[in-house]
C-alpha atoms as a PDB file:
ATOM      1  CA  UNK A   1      10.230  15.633  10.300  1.00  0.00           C
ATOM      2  CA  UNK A   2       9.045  12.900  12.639  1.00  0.00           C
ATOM      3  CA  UNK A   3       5.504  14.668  12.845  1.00  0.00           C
ATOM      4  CA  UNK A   4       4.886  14.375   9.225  1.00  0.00           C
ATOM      5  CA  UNK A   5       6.074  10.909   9.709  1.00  0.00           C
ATOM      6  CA  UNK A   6       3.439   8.148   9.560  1.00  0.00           C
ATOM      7  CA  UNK A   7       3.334   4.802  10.567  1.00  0.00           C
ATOM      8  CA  UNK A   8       1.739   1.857   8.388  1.00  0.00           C
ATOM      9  CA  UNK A   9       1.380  -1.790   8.216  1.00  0.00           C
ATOM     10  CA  UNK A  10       0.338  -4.807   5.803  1.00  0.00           C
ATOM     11  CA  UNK A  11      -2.832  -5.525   5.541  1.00  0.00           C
ATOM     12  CA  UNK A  12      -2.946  -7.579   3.029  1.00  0.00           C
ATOM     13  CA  UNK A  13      -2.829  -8.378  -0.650  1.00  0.00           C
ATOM     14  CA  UNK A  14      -5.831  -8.973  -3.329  1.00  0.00           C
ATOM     15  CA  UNK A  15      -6.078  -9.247  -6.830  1.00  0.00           C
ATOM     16  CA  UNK A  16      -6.230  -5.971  -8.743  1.00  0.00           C
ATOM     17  CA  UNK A  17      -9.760  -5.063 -10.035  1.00  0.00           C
ATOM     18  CA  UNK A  18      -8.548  -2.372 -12.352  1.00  0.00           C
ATOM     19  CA  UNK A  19      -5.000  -3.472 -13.921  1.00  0.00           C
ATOM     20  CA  UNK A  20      -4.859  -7.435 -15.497  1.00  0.00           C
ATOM     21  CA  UNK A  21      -2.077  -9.388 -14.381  1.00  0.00           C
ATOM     22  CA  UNK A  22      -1.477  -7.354 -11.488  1.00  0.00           C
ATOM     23  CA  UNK A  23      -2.318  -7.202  -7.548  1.00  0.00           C
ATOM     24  CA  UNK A  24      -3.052  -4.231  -4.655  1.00  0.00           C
ATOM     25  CA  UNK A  25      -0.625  -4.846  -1.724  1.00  0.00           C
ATOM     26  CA  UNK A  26      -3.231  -2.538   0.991  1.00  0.00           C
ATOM     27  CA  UNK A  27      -1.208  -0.976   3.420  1.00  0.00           C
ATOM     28  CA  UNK A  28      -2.829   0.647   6.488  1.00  0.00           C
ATOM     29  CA  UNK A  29      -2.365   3.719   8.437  1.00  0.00           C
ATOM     30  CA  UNK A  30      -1.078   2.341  12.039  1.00  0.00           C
ATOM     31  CA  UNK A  31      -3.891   3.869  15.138  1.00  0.00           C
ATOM     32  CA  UNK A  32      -6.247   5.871  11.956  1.00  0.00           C
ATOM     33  CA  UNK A  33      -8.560   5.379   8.976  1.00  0.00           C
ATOM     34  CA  UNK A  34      -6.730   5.860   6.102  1.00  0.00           C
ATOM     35  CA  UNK A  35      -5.534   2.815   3.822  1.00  0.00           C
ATOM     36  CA  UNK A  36      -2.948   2.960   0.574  1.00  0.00           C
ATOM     37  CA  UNK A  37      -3.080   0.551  -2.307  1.00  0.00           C
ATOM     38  CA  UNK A  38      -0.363   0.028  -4.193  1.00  0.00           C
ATOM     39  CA  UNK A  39       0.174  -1.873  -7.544  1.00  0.00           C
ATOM     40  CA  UNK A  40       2.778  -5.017  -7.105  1.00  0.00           C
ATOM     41  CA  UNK A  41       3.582  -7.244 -10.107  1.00  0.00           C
ATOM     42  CA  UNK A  42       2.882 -10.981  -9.554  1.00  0.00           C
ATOM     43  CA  UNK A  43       6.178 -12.067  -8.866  1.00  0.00           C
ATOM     44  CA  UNK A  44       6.208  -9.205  -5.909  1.00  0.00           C
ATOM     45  CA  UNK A  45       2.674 -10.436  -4.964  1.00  0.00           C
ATOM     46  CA  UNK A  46       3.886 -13.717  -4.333  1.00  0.00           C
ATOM     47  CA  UNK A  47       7.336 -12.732  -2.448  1.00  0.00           C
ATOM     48  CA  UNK A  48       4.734 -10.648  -0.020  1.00  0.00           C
ATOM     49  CA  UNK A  49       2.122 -13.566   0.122  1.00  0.00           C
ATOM     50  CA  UNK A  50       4.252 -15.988   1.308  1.00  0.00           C
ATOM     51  CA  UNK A  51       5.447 -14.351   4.102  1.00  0.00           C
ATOM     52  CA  UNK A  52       2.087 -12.951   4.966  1.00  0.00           C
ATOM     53  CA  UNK A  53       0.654 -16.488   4.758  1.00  0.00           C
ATOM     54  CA  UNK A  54       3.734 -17.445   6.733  1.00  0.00           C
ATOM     55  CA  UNK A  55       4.499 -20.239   4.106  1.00  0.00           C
ATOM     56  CA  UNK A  56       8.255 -21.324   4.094  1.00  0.00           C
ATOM     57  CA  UNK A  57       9.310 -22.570   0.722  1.00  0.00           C
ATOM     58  CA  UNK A  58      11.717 -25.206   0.617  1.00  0.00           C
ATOM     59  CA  UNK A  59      14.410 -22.889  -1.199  1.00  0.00           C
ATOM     60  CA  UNK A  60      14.696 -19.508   0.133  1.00  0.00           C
ATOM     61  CA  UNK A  61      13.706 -16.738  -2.380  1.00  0.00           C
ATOM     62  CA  UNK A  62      15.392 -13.854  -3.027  1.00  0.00           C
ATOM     63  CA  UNK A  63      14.362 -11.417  -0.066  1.00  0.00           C
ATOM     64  CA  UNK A  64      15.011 -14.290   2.457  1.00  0.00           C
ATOM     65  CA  UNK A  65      18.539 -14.315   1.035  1.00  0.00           C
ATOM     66  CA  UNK A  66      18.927 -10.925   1.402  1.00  0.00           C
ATOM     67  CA  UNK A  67      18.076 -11.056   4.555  1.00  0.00           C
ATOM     68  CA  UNK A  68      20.271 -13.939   5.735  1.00  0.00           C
ATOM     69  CA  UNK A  69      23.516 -11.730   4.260  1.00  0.00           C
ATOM     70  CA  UNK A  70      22.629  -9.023   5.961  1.00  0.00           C
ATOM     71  CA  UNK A  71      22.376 -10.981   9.408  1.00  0.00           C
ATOM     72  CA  UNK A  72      25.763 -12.844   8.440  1.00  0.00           C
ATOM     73  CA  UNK A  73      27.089  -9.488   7.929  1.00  0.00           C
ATOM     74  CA  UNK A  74      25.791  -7.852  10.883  1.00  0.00           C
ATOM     75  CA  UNK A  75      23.822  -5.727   9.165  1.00  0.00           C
ATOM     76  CA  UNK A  76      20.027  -4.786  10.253  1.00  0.00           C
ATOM     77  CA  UNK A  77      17.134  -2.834   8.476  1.00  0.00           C
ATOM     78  CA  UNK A  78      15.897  -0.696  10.689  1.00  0.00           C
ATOM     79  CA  UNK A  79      12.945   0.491   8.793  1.00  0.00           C
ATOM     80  CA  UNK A  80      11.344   1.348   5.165  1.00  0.00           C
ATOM     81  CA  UNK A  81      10.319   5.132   4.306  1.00  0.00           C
ATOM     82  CA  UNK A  82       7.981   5.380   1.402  1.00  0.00           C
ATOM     83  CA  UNK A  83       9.208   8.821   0.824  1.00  0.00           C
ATOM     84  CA  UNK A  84       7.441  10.042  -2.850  1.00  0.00           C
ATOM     85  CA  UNK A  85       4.833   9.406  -5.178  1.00  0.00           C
ATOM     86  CA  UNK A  86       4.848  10.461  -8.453  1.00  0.00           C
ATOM     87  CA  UNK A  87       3.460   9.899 -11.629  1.00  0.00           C
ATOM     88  CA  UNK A  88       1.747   7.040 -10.216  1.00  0.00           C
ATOM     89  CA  UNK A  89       4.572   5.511  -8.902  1.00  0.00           C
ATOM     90  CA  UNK A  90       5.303   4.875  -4.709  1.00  0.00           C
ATOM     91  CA  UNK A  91       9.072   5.382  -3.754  1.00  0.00           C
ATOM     92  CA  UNK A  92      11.042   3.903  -1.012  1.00  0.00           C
ATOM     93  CA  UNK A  93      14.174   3.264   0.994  1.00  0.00           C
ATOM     94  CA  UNK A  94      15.977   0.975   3.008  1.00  0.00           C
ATOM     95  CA  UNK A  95      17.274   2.591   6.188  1.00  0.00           C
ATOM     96  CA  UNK A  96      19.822   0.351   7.179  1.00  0.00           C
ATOM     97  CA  UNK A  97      22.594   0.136   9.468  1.00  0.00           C
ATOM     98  CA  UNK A  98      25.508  -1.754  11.455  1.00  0.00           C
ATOM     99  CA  UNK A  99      28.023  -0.920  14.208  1.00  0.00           C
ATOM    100  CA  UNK A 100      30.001   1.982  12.656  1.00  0.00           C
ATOM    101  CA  UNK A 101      27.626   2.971  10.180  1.00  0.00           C
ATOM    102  CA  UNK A 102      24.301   3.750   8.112  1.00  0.00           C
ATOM    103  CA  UNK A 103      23.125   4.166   4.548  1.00  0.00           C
ATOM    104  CA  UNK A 104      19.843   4.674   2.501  1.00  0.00           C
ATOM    105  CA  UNK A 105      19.051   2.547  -0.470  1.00  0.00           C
ATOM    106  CA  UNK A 106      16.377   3.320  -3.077  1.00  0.00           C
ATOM    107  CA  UNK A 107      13.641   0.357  -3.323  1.00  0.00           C
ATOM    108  CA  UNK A 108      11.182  -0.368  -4.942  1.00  0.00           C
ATOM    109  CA  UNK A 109       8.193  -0.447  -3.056  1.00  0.00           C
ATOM    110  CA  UNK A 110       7.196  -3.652  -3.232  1.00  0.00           C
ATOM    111  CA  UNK A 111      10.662  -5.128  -2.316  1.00  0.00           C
ATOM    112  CA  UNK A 112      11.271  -2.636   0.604  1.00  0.00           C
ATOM    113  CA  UNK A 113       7.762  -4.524   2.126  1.00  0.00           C
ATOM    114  CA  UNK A 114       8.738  -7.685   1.526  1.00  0.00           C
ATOM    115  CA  UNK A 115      12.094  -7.593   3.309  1.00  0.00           C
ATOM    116  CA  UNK A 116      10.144  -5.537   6.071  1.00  0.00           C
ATOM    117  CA  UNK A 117       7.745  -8.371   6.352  1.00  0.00           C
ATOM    118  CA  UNK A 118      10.734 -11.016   6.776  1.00  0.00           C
ATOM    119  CA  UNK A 119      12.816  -8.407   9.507  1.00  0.00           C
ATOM    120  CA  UNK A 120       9.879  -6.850  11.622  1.00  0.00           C
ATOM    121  CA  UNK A 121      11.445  -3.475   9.853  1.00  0.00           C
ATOM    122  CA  UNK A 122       8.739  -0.683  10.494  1.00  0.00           C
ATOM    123  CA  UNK A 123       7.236   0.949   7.511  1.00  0.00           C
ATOM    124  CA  UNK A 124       6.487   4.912   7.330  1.00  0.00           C
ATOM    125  CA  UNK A 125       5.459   7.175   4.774  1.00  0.00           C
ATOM    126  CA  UNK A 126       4.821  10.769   5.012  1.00  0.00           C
ATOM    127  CA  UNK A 127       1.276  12.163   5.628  1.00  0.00           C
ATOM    128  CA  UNK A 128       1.404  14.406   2.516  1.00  0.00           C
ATOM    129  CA  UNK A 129       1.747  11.054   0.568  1.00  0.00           C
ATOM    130  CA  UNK A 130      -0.872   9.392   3.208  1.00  0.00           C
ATOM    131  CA  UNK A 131      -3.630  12.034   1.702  1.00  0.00           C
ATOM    132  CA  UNK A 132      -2.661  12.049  -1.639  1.00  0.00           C
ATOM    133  CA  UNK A 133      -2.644   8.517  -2.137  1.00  0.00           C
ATOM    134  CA  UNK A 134      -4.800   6.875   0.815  1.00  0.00           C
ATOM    135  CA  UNK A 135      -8.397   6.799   1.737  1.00  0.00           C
ATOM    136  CA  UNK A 136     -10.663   6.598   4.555  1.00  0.00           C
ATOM    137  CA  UNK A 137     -12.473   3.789   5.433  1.00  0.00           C
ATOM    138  CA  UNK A 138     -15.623   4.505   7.152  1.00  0.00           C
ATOM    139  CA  UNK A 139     -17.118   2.865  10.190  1.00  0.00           C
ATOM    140  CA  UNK A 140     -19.004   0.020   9.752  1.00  0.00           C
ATOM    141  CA  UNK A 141     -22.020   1.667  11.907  1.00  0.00           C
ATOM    142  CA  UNK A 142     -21.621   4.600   9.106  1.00  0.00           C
ATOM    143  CA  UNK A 143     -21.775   2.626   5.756  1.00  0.00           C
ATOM    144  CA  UNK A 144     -25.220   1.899   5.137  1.00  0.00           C
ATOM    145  CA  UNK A 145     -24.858   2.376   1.512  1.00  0.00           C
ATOM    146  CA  UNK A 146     -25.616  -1.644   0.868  1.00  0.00           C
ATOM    147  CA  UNK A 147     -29.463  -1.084  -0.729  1.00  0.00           C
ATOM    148  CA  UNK A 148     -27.681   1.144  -3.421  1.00  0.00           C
ATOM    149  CA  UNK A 149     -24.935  -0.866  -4.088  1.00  0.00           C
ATOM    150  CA  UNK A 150     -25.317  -1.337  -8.099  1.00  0.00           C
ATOM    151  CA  UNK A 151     -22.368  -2.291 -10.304  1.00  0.00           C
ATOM    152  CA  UNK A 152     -21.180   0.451 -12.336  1.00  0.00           C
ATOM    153  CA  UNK A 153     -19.558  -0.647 -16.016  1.00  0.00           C
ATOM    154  CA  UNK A 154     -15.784  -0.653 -15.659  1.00  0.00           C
ATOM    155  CA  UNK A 155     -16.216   2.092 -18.759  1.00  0.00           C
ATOM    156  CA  UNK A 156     -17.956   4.615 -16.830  1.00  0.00           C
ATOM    157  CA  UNK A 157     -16.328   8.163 -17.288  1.00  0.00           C
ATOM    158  CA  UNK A 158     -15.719   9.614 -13.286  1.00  0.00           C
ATOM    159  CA  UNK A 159     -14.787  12.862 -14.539  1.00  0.00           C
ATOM    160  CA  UNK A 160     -18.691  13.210 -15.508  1.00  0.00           C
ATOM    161  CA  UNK A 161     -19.949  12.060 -12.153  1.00  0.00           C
ATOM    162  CA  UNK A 162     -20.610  15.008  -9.285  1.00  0.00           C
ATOM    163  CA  UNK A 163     -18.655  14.699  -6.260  1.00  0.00           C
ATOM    164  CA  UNK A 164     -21.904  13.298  -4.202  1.00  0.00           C
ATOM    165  CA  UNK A 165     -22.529  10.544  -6.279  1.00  0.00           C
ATOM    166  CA  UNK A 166     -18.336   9.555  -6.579  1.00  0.00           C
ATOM    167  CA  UNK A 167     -18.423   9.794  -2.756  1.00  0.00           C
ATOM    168  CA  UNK A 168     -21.246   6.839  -2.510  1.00  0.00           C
ATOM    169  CA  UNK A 169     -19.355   5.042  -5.198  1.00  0.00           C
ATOM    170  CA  UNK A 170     -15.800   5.456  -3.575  1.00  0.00           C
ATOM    171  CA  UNK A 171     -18.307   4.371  -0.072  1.00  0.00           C
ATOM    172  CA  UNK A 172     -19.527   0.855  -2.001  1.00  0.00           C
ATOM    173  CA  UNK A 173     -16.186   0.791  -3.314  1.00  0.00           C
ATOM    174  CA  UNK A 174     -13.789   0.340   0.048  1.00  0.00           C
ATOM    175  CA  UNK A 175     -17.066  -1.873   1.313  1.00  0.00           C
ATOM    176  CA  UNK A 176     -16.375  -4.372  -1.461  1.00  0.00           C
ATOM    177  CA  UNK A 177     -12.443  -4.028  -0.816  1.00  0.00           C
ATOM    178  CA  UNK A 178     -11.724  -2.648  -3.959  1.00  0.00           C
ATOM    179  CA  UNK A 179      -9.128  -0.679  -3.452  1.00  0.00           C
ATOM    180  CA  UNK A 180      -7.135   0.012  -6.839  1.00  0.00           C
ATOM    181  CA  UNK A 181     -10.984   1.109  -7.906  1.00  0.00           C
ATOM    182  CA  UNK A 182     -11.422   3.137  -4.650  1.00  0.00           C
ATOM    183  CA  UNK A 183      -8.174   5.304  -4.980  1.00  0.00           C
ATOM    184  CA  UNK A 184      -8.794   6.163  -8.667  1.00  0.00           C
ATOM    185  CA  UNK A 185     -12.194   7.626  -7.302  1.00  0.00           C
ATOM    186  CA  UNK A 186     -10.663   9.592  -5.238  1.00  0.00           C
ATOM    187  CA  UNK A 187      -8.245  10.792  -6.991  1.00  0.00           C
ATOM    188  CA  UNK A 188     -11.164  12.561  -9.431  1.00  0.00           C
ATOM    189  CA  UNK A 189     -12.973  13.697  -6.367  1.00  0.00           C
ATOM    190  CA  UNK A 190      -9.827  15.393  -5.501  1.00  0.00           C
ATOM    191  CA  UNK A 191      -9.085  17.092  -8.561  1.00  0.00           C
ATOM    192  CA  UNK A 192     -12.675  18.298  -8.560  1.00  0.00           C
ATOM    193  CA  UNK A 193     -12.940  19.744  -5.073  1.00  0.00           C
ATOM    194  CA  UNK A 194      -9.265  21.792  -5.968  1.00  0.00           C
END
């Protein structure tokens, strides 16, 4: 099981180019190319943001409590496993533990990362979800795709593009950072190429 294992980090967090009100928490495959957006709410966005922007709020929020508890109680996470995706939803769990024992919670996503982001917990997925979900970024030296970068209307139909031309657009798309964008791309050239 530990083969299929992956290891990922936070990269960051942007505003969501696709979904209104929402943001794309990017994590990133840890030594290779491949990068996962996922869909946070705002509240979530924020509870990530701060501690990525290593802001410290003059109450503690939520996660920090949870985190101070589980210190006072001797209890440590010892890492988050984003362990499904379905119906475009990512799942996770809490791998924790303490002297005599150790249990899994379910998470969502968004929370597991934020309390991984206040403990140093590592963060691993599986490498089916890693290629379902992810894509590659490609070298800077291999991009060259900047003279044909046009904007496409939001309300263009992917299904009726050919795989060459969603594989420039899914190119211009990870150039721009667009990531929500990038992965629904993909997810067409996929289903084509099956």
């Amino acid at each position: 099981m530990n083969e299929d294992r992956v290891k990922l980090r936070v990269m960051g967090i942007t505003y969501s180019q696709v979904q209104q009100g929402a943001y794309a928490l990017v994590l990133e495959q840890v030594g290779g190319p491949y990068r996962i957006p996922v869909v946070v709410g705002v509240a979530e966005a924020q509870a990530i943001a701060v501690r990525l922007e290593k802001i410290v709020p003059p109450r503690p929020m939520t996660h920090d409590v949870l985190v101070s508890m589980a210190h006072g109680f001797g209890i440590s996470l010892d890492e988050v496993f984003i362990y499904k995706f379905e119906e475009g939803v990512f799942h996770a769990e809490l791998h924790f533990s303490s002297d005599d024992r150790s249990i899994e919670i379910d998470s969502r996503t968004s929370d597991a990362i934020a309390l991984s982001l206040r403990t140093g917990a590592p963060i691993y997925t599986t490498r089916e979800i890693l290629e379902q979900t992810g894509f590659v970024v490609p070298d800077a030296e291999g991009g060259g795709t900047a003279e044909t970068a046009e904007e496409e209307p939001m309300e263009l139909r992917l299904d009726k593009l050919a795989v060459p031309e969603l594989k420039k657009m899914l190119a211009r798309c990870v150039e721009r950072e667009e990531y929500e964008r990038a992965a629904e791309i993909k997810a067409v050239i996929d289903r084509k190429l099956k």
